[in-house]
N, C-alpha and C. Protein backbone atom coordinates (compact mmCIF):
# COMPACT_ATOMS: atom_id res chain seq x y z
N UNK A 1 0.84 -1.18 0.00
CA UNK A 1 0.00 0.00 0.00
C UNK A 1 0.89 1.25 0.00
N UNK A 2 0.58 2.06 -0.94
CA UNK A 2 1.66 3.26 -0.89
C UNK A 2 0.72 4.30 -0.18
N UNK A 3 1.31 5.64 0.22
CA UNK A 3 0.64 6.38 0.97
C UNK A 3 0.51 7.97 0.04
N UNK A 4 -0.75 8.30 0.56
CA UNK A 4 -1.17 9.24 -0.41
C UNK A 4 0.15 10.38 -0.48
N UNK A 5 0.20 11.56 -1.75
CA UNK A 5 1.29 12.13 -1.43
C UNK A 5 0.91 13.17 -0.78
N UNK A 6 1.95 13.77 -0.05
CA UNK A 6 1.55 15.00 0.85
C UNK A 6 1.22 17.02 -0.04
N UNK A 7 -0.04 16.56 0.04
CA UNK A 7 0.06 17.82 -0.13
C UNK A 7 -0.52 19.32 1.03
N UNK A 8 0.40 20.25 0.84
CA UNK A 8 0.66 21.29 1.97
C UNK A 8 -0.59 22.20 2.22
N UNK A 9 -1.14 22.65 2.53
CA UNK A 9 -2.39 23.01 2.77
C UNK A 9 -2.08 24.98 2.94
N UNK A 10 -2.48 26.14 2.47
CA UNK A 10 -2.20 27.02 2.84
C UNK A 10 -1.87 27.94 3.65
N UNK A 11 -2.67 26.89 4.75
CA UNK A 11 -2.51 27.49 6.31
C UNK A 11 -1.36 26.62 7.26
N UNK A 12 -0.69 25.39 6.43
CA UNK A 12 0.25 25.22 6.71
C UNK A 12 1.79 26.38 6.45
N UNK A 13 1.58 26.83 5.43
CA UNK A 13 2.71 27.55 5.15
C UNK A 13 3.13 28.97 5.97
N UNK A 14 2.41 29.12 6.94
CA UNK A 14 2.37 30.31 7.97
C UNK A 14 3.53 29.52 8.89
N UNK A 15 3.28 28.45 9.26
CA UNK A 15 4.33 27.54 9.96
C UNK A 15 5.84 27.87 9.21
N UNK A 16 6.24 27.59 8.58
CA UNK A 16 7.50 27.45 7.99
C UNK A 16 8.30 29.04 7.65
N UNK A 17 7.40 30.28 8.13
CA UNK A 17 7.67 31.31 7.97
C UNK A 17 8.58 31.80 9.05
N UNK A 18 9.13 32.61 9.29
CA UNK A 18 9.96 32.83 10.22
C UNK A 18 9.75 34.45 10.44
N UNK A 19 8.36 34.67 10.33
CA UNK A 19 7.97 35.86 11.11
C UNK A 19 7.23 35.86 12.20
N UNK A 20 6.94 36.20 13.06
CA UNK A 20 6.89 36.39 14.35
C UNK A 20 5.51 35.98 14.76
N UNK A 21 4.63 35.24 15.44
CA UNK A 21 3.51 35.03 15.91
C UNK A 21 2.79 36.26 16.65
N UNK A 22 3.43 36.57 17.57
CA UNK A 22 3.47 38.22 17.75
C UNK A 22 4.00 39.36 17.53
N UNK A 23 3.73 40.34 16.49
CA UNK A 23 5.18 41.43 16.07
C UNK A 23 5.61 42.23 17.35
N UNK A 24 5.01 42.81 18.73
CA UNK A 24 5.25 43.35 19.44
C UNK A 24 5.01 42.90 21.07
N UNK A 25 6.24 42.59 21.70
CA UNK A 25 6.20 42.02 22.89
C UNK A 25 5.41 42.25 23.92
N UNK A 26 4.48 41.39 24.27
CA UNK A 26 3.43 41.64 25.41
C UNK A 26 3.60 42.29 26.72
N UNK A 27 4.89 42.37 27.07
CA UNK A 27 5.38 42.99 28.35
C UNK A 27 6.05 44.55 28.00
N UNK A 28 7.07 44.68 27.15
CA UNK A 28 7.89 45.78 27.03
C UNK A 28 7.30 46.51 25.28
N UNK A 29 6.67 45.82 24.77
CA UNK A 29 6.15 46.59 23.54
C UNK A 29 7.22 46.24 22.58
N UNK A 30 8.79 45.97 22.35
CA UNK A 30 9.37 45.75 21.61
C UNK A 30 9.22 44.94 20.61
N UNK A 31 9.84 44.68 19.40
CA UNK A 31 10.13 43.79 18.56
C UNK A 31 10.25 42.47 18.78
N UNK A 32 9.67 41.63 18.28
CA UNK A 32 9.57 39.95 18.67
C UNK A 32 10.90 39.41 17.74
N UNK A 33 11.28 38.36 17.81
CA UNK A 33 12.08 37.71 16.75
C UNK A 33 11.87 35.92 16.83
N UNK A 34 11.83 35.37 16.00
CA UNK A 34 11.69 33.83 16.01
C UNK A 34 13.12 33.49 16.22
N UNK A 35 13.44 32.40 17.42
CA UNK A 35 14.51 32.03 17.53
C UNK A 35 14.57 30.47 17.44
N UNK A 36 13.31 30.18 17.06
CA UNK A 36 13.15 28.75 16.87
C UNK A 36 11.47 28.30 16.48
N UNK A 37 11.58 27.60 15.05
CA UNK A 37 10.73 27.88 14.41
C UNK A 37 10.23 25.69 13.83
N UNK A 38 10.64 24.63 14.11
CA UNK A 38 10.67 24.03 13.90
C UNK A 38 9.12 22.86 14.73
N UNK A 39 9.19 21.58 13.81
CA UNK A 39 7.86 20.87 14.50
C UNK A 39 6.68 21.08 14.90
N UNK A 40 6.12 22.52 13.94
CA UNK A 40 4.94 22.91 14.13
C UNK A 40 4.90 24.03 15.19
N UNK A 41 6.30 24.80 15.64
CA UNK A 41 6.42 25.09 17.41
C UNK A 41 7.64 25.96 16.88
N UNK A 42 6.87 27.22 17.46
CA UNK A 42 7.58 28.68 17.16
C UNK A 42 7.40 29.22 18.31
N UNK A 43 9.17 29.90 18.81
CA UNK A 43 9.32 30.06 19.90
C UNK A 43 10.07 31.88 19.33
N UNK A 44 9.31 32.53 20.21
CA UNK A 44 9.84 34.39 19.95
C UNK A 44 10.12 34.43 20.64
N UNK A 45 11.34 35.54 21.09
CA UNK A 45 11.91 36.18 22.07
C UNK A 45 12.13 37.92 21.97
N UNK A 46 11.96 39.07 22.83
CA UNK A 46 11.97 39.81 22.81
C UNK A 46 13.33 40.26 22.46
N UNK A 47 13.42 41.37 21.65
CA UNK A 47 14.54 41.94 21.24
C UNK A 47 15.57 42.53 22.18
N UNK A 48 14.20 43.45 23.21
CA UNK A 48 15.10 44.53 24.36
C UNK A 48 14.76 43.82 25.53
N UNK A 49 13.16 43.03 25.93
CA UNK A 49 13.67 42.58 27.56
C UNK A 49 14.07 41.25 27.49
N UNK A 50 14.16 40.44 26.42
CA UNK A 50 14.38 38.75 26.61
C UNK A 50 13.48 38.01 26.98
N UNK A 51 12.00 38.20 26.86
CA UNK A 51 10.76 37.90 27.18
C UNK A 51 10.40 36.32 26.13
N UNK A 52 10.15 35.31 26.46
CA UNK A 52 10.00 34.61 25.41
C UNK A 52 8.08 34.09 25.74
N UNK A 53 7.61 33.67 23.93
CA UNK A 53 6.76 33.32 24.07
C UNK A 53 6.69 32.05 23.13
N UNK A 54 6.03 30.96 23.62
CA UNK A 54 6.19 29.30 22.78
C UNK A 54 4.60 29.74 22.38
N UNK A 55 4.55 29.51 20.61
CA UNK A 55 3.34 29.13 20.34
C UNK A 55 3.65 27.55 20.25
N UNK A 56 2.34 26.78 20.59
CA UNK A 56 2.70 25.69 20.41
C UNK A 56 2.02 25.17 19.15
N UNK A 57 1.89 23.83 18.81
CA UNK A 57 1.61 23.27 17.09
C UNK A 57 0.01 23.02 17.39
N UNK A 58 -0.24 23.21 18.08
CA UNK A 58 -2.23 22.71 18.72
C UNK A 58 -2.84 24.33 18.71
N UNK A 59 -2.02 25.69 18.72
CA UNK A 59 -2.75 26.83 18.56
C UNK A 59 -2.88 26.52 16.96
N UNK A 60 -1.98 26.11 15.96
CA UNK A 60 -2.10 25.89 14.32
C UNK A 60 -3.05 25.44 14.04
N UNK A 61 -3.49 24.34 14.84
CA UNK A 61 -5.08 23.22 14.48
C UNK A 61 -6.15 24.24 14.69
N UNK A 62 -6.10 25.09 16.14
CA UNK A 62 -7.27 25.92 16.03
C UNK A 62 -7.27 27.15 15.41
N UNK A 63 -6.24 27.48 14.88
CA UNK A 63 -6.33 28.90 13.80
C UNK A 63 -6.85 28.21 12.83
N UNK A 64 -6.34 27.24 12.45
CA UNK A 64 -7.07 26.24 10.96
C UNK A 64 -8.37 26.13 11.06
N UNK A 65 -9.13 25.40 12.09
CA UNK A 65 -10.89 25.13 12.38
C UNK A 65 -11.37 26.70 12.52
N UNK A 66 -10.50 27.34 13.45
CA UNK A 66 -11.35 28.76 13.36
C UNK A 66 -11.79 29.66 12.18
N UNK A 67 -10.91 29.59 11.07
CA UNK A 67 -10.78 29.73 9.77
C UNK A 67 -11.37 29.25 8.90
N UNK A 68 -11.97 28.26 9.06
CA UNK A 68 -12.87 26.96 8.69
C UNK A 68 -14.55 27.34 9.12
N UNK A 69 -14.80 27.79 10.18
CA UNK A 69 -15.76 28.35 10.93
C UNK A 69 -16.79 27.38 11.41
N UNK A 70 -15.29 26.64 12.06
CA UNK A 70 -15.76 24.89 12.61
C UNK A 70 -15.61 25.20 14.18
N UNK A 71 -15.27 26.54 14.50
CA UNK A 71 -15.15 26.42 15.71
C UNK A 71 -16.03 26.22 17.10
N UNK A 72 -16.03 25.50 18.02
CA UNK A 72 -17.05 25.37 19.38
C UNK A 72 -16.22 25.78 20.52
N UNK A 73 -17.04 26.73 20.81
CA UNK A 73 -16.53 27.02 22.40
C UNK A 73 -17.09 25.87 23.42
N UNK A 74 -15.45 26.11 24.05
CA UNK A 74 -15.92 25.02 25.27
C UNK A 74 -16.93 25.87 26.38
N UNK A 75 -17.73 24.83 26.74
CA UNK A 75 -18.67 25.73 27.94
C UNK A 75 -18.99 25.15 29.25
């Protein structure tokens, strides 16, 4: 059995970008930078205070369904 081929989906390709999940740091307002961008899991760090923030690869699934307008709030 061979396996279907992979094809990339558009809202995958936000992943592989290496711009910032947030452009401006939640604490000091500065510039974000990706210092690690790999396995679905993008990690920013602040330019001026060293503030880091992990998106993880499970916020990607729900930007995808939310986008989709599959989304359910939990209640």
């Amino acid at each position: 059995m061979t396996l279907p081929a992979h094809t990339p989906r558009p809202e995958d390709e936000r992943r592989h970008e290496n711009v910032p999940a947030v452009a401006n740091c939640p604490i000091c307002s500065g510039s974000m930078e990706v210092v690690y961008s790999r396995n679905n899991q993008q990690v920013c760090v602040c330019k001026d205070c060293h503030a880091g923030l992990t998106v993880p690869a499970t916020a990607w699934e729900i930007v995808r369904i939310k986008r989709e307008a599959q989304w359910m709030p939990k209640q």
